[in-house]
N, C-alpha and C. Protein backbone atom coordinates (compact mmCIF):
# COMPACT_ATOMS: atom_id res chain seq x y z
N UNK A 1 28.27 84.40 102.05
CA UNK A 1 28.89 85.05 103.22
C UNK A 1 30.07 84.23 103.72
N UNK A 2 30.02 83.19 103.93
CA UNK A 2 30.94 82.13 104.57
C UNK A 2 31.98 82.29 103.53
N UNK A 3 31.94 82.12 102.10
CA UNK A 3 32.79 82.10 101.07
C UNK A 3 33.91 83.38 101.07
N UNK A 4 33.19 84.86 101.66
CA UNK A 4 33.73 85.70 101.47
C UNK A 4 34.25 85.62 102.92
N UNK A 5 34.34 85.26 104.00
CA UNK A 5 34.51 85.55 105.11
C UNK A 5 35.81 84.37 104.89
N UNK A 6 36.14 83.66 104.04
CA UNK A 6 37.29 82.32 104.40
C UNK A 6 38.10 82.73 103.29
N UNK A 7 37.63 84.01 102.52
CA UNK A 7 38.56 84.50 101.99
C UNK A 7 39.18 85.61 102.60
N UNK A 8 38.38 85.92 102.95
CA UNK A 8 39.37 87.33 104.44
C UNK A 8 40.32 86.37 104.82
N UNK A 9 39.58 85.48 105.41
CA UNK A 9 40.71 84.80 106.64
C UNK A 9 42.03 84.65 105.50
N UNK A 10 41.95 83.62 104.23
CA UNK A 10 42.98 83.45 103.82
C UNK A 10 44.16 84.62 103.72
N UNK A 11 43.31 85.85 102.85
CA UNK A 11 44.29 87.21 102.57
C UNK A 11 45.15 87.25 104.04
N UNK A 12 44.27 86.85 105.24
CA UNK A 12 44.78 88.22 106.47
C UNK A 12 46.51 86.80 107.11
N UNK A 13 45.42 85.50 106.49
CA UNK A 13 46.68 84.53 107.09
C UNK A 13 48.02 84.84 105.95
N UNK A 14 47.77 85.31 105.23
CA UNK A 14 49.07 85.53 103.60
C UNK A 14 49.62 86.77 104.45
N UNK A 15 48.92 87.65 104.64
CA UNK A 15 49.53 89.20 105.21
C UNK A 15 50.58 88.89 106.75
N UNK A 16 49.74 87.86 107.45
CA UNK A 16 50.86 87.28 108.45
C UNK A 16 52.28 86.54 108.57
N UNK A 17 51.88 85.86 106.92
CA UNK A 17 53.28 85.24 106.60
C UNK A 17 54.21 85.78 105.84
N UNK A 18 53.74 86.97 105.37
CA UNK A 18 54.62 87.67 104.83
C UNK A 18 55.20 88.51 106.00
N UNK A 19 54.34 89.13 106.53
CA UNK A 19 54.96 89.75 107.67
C UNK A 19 56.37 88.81 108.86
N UNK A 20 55.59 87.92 109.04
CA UNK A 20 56.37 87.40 109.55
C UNK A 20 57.96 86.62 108.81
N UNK A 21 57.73 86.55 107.88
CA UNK A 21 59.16 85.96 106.76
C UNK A 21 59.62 87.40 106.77
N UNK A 22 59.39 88.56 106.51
CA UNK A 22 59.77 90.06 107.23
C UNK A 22 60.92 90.26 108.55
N UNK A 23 60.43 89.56 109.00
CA UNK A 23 60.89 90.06 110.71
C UNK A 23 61.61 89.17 110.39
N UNK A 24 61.61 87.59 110.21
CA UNK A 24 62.78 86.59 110.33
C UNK A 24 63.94 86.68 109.09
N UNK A 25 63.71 87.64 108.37
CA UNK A 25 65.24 87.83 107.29
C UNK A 25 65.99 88.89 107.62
N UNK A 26 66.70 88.85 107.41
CA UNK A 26 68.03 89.29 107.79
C UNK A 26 68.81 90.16 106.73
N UNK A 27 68.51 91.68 106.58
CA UNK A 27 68.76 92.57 105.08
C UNK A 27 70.30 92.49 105.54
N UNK A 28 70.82 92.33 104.01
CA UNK A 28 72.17 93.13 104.11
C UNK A 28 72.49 93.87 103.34
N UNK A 29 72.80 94.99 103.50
CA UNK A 29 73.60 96.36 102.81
C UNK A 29 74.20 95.71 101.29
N UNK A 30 73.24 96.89 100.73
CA UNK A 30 74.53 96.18 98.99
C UNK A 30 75.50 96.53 99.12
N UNK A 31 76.74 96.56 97.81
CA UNK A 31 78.09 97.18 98.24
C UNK A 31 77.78 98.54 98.04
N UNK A 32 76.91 99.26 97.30
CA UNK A 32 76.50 100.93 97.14
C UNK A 32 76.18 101.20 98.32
N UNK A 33 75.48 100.61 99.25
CA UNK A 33 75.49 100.83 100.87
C UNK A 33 76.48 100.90 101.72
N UNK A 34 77.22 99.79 101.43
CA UNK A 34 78.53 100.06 102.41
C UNK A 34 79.68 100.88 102.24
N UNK A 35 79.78 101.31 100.26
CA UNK A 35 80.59 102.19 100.13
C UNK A 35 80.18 104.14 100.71
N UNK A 36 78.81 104.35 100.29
CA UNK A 36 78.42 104.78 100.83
C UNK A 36 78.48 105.32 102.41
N UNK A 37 78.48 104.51 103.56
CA UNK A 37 78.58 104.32 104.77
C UNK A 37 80.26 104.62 105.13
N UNK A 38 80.91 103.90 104.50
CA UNK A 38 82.33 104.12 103.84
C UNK A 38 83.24 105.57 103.76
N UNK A 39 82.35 106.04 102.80
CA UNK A 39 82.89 107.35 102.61
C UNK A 39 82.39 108.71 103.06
N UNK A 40 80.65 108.40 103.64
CA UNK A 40 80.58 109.55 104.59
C UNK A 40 81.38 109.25 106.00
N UNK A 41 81.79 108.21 106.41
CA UNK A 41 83.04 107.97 107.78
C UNK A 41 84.26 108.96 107.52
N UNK A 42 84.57 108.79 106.00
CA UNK A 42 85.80 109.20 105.25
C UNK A 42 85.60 110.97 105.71
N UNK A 43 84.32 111.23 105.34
CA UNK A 43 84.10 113.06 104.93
C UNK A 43 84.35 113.60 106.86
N UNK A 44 83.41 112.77 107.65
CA UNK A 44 83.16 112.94 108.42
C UNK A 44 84.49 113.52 109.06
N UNK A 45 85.10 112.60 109.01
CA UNK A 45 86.69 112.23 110.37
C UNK A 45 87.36 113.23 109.35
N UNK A 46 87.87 113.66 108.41
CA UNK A 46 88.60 115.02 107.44
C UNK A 46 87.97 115.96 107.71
N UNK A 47 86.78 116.15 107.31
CA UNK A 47 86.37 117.65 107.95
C UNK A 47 86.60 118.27 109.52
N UNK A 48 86.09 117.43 110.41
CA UNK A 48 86.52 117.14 111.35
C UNK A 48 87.96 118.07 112.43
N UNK A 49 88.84 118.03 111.56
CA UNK A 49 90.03 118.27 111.33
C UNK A 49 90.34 119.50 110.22
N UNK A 50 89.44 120.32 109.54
CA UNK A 50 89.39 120.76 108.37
C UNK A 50 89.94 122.62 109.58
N UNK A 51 90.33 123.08 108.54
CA UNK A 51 91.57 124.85 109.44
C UNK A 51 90.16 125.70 108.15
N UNK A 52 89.40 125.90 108.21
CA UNK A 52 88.75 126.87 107.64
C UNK A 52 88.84 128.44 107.77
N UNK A 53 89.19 129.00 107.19
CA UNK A 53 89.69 130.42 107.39
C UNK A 53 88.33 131.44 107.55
N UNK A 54 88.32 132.47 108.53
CA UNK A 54 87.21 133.45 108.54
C UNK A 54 86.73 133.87 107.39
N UNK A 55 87.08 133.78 106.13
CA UNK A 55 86.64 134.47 104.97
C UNK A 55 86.11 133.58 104.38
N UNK A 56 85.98 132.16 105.02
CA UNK A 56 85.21 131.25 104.17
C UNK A 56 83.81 130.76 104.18
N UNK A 57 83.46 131.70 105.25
CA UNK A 57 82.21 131.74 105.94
C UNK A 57 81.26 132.91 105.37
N UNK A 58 82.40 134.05 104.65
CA UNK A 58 81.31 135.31 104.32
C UNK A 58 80.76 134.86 102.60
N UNK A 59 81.23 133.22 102.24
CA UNK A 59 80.86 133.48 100.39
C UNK A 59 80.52 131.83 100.49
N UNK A 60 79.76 132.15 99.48
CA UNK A 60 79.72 129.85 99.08
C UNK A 60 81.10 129.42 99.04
N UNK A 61 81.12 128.38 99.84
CA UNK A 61 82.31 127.61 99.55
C UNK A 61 81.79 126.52 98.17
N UNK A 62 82.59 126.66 97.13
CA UNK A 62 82.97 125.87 95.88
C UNK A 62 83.19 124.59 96.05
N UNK A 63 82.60 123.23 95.76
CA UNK A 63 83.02 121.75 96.32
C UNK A 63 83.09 121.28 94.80
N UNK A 64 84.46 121.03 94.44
CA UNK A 64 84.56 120.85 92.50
C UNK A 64 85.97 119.49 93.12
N UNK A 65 85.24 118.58 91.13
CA UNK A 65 86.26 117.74 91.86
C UNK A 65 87.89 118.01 91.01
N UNK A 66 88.90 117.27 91.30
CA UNK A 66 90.13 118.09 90.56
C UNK A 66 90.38 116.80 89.60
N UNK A 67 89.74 115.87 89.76
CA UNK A 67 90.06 114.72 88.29
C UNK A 67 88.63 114.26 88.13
N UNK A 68 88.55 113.54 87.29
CA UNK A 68 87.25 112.36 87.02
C UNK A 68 87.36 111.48 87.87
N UNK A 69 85.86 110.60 88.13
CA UNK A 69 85.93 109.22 88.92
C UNK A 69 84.33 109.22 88.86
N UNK A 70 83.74 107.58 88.59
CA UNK A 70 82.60 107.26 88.42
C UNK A 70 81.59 107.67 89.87
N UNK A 71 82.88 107.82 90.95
CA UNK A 71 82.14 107.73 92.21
C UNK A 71 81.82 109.14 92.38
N UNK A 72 82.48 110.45 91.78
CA UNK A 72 82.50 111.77 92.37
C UNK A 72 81.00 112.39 92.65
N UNK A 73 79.93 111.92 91.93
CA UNK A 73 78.91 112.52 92.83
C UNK A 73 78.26 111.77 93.91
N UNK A 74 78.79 110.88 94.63
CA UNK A 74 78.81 110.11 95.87
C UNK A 74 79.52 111.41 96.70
N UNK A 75 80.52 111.47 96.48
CA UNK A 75 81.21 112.48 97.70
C UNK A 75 81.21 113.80 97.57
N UNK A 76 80.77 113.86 96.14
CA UNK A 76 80.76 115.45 95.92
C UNK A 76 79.16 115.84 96.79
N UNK A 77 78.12 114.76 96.64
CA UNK A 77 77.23 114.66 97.62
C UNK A 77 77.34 114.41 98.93
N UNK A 78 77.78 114.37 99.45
CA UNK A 78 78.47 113.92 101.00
C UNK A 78 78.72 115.06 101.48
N UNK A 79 79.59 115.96 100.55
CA UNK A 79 80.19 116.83 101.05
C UNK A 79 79.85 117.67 100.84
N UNK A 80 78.88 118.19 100.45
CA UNK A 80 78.01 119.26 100.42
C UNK A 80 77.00 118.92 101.53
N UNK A 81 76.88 117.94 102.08
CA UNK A 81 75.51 117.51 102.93
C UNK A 81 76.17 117.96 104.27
N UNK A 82 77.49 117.22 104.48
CA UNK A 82 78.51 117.24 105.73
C UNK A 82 78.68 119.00 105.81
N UNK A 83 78.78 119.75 104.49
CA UNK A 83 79.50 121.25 104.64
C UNK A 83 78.17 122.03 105.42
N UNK A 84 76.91 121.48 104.62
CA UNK A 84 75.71 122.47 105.16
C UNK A 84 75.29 122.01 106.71
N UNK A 85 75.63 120.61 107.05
CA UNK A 85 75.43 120.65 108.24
C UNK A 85 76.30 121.11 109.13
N UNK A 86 77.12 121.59 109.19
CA UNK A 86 78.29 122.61 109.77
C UNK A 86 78.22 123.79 109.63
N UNK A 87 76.99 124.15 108.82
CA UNK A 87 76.50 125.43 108.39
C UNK A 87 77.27 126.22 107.71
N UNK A 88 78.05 125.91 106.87
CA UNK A 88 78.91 126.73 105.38
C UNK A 88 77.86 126.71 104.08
N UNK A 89 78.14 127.94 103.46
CA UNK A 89 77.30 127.96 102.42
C UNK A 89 78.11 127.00 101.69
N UNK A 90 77.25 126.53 100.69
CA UNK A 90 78.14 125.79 100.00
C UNK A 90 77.06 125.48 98.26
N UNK A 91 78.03 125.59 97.36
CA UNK A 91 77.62 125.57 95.84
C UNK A 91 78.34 124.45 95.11
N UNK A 92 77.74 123.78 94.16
CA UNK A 92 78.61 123.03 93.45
C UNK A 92 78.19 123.39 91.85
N UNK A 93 78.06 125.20 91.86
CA UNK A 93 77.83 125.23 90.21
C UNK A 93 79.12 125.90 90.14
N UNK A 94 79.99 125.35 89.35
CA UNK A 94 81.57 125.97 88.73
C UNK A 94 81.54 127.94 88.54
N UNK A 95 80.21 127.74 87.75
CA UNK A 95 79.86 128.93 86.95
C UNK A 95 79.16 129.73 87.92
N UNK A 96 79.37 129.87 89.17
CA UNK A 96 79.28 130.57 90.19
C UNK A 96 80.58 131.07 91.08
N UNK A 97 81.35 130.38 90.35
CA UNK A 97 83.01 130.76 90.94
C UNK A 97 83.33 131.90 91.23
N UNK A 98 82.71 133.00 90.12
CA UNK A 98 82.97 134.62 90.29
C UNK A 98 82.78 135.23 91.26
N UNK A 99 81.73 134.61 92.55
CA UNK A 99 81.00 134.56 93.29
C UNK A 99 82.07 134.60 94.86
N UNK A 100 82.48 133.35 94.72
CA UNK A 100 83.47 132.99 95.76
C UNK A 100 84.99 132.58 94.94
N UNK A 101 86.09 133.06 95.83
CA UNK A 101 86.98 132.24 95.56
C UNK A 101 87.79 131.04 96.75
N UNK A 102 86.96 130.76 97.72
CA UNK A 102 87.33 129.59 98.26
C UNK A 102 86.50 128.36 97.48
N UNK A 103 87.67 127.33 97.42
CA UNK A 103 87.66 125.66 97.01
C UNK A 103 87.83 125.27 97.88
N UNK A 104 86.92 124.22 98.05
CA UNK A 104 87.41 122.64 98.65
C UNK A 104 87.24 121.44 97.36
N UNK A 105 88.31 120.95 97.22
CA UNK A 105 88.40 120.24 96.14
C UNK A 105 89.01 119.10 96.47
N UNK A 106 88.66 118.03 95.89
CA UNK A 106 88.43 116.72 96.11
C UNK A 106 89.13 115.62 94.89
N UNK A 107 89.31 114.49 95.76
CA UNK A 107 90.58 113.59 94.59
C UNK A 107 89.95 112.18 95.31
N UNK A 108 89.33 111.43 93.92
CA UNK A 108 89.27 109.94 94.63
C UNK A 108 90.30 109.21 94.26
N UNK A 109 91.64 108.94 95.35
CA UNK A 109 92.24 107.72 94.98
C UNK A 109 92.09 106.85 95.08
N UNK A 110 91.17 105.92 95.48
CA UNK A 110 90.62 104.72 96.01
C UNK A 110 89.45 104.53 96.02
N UNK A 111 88.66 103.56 95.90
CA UNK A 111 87.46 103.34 95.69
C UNK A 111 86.79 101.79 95.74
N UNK A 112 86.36 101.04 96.53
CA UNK A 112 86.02 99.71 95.68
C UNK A 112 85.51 98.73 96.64
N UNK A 113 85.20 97.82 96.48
CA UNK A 113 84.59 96.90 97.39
C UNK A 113 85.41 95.36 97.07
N UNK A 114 85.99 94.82 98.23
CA UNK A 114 86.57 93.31 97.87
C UNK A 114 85.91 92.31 98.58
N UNK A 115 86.35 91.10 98.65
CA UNK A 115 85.81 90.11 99.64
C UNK A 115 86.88 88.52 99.56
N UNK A 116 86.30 88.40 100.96
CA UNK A 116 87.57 86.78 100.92
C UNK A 116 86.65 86.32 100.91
N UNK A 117 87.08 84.56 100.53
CA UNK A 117 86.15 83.53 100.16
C UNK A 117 87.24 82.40 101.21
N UNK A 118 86.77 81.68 102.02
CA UNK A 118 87.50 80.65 102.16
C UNK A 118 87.88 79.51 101.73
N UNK A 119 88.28 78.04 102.09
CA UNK A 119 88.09 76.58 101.47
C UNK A 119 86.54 76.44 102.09
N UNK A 120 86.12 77.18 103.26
CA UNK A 120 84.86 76.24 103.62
C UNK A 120 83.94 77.76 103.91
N UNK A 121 82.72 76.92 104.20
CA UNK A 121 81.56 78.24 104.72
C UNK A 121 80.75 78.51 103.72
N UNK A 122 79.91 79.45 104.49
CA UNK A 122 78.76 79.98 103.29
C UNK A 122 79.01 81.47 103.38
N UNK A 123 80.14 81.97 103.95
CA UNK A 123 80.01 83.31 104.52
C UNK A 123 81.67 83.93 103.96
N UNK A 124 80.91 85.47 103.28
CA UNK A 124 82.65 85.86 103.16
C UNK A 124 82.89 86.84 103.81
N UNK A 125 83.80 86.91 103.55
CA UNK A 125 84.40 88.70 104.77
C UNK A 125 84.34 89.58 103.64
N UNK A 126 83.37 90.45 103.54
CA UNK A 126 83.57 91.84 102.51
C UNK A 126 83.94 93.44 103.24
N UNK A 127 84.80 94.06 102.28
CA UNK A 127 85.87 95.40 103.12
C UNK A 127 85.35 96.35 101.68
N UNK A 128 84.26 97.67 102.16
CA UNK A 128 84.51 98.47 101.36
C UNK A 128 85.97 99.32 102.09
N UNK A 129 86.10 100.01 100.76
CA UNK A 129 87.25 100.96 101.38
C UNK A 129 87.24 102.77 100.33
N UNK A 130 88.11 103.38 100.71
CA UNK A 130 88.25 104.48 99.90
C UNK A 130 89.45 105.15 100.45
N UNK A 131 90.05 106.37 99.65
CA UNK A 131 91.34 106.89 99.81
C UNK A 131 90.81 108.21 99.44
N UNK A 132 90.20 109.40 99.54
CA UNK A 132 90.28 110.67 99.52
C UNK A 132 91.13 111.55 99.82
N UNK A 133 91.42 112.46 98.73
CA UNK A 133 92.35 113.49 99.38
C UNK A 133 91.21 115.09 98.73
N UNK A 134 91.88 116.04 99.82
CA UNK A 134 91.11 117.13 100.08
C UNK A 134 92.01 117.95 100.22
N UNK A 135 91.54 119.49 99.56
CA UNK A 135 92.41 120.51 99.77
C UNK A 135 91.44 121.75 99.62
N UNK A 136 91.67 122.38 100.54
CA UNK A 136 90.59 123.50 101.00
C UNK A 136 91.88 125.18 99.90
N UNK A 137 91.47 125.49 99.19
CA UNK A 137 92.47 126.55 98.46
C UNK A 137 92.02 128.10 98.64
N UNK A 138 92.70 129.34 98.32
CA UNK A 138 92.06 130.46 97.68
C UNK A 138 92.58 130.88 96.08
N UNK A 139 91.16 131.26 95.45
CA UNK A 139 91.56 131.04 94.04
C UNK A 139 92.61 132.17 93.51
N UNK A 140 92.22 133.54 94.67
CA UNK A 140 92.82 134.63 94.60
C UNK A 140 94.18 134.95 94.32
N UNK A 141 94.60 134.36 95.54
CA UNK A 141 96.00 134.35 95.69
C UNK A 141 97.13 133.13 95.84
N UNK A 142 96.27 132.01 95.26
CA UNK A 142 96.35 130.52 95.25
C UNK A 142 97.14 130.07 96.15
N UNK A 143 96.48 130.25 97.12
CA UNK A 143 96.74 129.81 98.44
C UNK A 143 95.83 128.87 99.03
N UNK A 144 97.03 127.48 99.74
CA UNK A 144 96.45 126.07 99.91
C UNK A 144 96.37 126.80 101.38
N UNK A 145 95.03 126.41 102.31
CA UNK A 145 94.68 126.61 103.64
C UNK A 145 94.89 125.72 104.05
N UNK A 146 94.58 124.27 103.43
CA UNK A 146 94.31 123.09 104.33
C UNK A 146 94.30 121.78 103.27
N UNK A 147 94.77 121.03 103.56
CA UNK A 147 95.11 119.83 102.74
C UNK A 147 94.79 118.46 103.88
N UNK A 148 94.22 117.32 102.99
CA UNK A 148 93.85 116.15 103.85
C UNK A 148 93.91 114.74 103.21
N UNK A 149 94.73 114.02 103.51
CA UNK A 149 94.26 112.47 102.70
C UNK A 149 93.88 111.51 103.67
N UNK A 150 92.78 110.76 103.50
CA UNK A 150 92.48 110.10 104.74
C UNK A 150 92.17 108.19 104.11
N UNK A 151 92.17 107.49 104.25
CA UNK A 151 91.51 105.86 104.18
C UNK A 151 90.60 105.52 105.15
N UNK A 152 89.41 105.11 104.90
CA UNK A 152 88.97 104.62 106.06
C UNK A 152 88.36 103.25 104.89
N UNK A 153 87.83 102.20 105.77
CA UNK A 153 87.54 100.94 105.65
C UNK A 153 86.09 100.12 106.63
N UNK A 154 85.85 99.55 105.54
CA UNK A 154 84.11 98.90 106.84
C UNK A 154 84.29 97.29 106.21
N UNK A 155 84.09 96.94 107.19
CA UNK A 155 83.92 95.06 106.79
C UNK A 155 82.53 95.02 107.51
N UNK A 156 82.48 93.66 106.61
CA UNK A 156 81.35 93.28 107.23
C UNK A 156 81.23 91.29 107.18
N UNK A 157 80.53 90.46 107.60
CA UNK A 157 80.53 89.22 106.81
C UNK A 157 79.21 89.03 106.03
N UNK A 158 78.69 88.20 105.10
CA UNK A 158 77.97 88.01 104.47
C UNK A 158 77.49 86.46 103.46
N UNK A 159 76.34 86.30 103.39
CA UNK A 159 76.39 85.10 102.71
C UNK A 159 76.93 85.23 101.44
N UNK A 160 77.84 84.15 101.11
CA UNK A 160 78.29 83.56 99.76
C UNK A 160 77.54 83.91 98.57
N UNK A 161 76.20 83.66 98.62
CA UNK A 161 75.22 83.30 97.91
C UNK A 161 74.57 84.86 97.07
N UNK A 162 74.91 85.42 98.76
CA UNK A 162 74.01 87.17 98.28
C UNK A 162 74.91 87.64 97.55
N UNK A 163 76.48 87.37 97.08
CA UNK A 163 77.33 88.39 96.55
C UNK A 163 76.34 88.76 95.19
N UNK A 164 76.10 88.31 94.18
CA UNK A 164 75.73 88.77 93.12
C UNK A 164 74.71 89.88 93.37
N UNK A 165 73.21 89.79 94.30
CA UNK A 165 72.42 90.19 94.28
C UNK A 165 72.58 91.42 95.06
N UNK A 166 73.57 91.77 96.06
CA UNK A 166 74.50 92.95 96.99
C UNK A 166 74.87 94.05 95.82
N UNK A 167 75.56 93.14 94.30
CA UNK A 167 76.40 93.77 93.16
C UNK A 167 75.66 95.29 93.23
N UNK A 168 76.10 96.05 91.93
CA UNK A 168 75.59 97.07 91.75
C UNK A 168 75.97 96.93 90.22
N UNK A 169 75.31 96.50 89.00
CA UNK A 169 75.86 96.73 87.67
C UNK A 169 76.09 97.96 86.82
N UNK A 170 75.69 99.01 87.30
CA UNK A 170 75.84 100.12 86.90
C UNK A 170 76.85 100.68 86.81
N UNK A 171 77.56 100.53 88.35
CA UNK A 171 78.80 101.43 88.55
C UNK A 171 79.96 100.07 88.93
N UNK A 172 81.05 100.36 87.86
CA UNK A 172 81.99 99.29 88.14
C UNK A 172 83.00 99.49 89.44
N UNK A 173 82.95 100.28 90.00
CA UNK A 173 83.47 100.39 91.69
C UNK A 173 82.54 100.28 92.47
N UNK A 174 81.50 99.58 92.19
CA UNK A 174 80.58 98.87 93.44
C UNK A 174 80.53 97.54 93.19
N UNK A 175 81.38 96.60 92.31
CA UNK A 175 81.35 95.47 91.64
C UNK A 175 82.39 94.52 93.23
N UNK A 176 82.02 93.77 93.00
CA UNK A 176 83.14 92.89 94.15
C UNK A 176 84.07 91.88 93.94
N UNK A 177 85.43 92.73 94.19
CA UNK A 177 86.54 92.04 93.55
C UNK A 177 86.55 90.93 94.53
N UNK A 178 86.30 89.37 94.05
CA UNK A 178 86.56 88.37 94.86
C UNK A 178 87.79 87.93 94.65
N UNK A 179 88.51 87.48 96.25
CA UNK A 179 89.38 87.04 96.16
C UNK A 179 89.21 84.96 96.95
N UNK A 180 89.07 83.67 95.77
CA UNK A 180 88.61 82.73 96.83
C UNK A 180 89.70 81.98 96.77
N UNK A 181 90.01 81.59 97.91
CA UNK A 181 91.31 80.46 98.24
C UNK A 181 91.09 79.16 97.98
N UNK A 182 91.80 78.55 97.21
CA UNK A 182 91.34 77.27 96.93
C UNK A 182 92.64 76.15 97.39
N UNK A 183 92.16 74.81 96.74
CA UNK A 183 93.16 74.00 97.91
C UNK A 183 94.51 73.77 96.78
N UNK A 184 94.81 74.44 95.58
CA UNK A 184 96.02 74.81 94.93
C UNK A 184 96.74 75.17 95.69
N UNK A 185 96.58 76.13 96.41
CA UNK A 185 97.28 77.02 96.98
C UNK A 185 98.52 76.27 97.92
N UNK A 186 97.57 74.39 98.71
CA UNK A 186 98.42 73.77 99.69
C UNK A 186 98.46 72.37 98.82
N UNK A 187 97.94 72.36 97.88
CA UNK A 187 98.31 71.02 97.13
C UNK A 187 99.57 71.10 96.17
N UNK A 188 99.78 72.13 95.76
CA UNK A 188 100.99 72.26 95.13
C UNK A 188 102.51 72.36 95.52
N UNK A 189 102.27 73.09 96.60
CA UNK A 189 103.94 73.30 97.24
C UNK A 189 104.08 71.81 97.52
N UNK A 190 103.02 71.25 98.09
CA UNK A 190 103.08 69.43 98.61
C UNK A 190 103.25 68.39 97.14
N UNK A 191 103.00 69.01 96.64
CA UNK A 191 103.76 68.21 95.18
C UNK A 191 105.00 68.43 94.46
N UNK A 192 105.09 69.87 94.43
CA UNK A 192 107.05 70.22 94.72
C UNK A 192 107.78 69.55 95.31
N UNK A 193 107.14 69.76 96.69
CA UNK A 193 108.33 68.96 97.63
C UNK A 193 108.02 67.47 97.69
N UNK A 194 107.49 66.72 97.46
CA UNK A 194 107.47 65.53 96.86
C UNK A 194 108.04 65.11 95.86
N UNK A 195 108.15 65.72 94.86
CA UNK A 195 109.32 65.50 93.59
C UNK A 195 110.42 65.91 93.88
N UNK A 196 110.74 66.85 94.60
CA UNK A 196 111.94 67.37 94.67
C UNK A 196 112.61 66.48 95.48
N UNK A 197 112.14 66.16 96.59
CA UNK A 197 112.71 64.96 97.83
C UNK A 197 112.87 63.55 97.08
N UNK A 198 111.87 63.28 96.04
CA UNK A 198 112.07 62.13 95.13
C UNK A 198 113.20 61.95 94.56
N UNK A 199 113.31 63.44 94.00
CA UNK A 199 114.74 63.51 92.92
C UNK A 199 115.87 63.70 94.10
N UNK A 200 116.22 64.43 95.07
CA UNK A 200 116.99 63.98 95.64
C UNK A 200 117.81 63.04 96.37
N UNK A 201 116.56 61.81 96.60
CA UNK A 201 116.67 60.48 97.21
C UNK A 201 117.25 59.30 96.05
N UNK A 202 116.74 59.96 95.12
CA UNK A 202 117.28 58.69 93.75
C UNK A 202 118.77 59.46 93.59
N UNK A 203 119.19 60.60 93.49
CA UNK A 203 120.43 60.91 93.32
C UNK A 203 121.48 60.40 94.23
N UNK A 204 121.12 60.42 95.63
CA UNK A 204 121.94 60.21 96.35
C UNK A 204 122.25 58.55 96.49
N UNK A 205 120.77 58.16 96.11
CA UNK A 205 121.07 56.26 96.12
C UNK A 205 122.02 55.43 95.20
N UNK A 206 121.53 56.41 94.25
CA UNK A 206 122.37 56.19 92.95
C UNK A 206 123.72 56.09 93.02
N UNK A 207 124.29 57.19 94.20
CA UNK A 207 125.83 57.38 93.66
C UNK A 207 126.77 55.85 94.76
């Protein structure tokens, strides 16, 4: 009895320290999170602003994208989520086109996650970002209703350490382009101008 009863205790003291190492860490968003966060800001603030015509309300609106990009079912998801909560029908099978001829069609120019590194710290500054452009059409009479390009941007800071484990290896626009400053950058011009002032001082002694 005692044996099994100091093994409770142990399990229930393990369940406390886990719990508690729980509460005292501190999650941070991978970069698929922040791009994410990123680009529904992006859908949000364009629609927002979006001239939808009365006839776009009586058929599925079409959400197709007009180039390739690794990210397009990120926003092609977004924007079907953002369209139905505004209450538009909305389809993303092509082969339903016959159906409706309003588009909203979609262009990722931008996409990616960066970060600064300083000379010192454990902490970098990371900026997802994105560049969407949007154009609401009719297939009928190919007529543009509404056109949109927008940027939006999220920083955040973060430990040094987490960049790898934040990564995303799957998709190479969730990868994090580091940018780290090193002391080249102020040791060199200071060695230019040290030779150069050298060579000018022997020229002039010289003559």
């Amino acid at each position: 009895m005692g044996t099994i009863l100091l093994r409770v205790c142990h399990c229930l003291l393990a369940a406390l320290t886990v719990c508690a190492t729980a509460l005292v860490a501190v999650p941070f968003p991978t970069n698929m999170d922040l791009l994410v966060e990123t680009v529904a800001s992006a859908v949000d603030e364009s629609l927002a602003r979006i001239e939808m015509p009365a006839e776009a309300a009586m058929a599925p609106l079409l959400v197709v994208a007009q180039s390739k990009h690794d990210a397009n079912w990120m926003v092609e998801h977004l924007l079907a989520n953002r369209l139905l909560t505004r209450g538009f029908s909305v389809t993303l099978d092509s082969t339903a086109a016959q159906l409706t001829s309003m588009r909203l069609s979609y262009r990722v120019l931008d996409l990616g996650v960066s970060a600064h590194s300083g000379l010192r710290g454990s902490e970098v500054s990371r900026q997802g970002r994105v560049t969407l452009a949007l154009r609401l059409s009719d297939e009928r009479d190919d007529v543009v209703h509404w056109q949109d390009e927008i940027t939006r941007m999220q920083r955040d800071r973060i430990p040094k350490k987490q960049l790898e484990l934040l990564q995303h290896d799957q998709f190479k626009f969730a990868k994090t382009e580091l940018e780290e400053q090193t002391w080249n950058k102020f040791v060199e011009p200071v060695i230019v101008s040290t030779v150069l002032g050298g060579l000018i001082y022997l020229f002039f002694s010289n003559r």
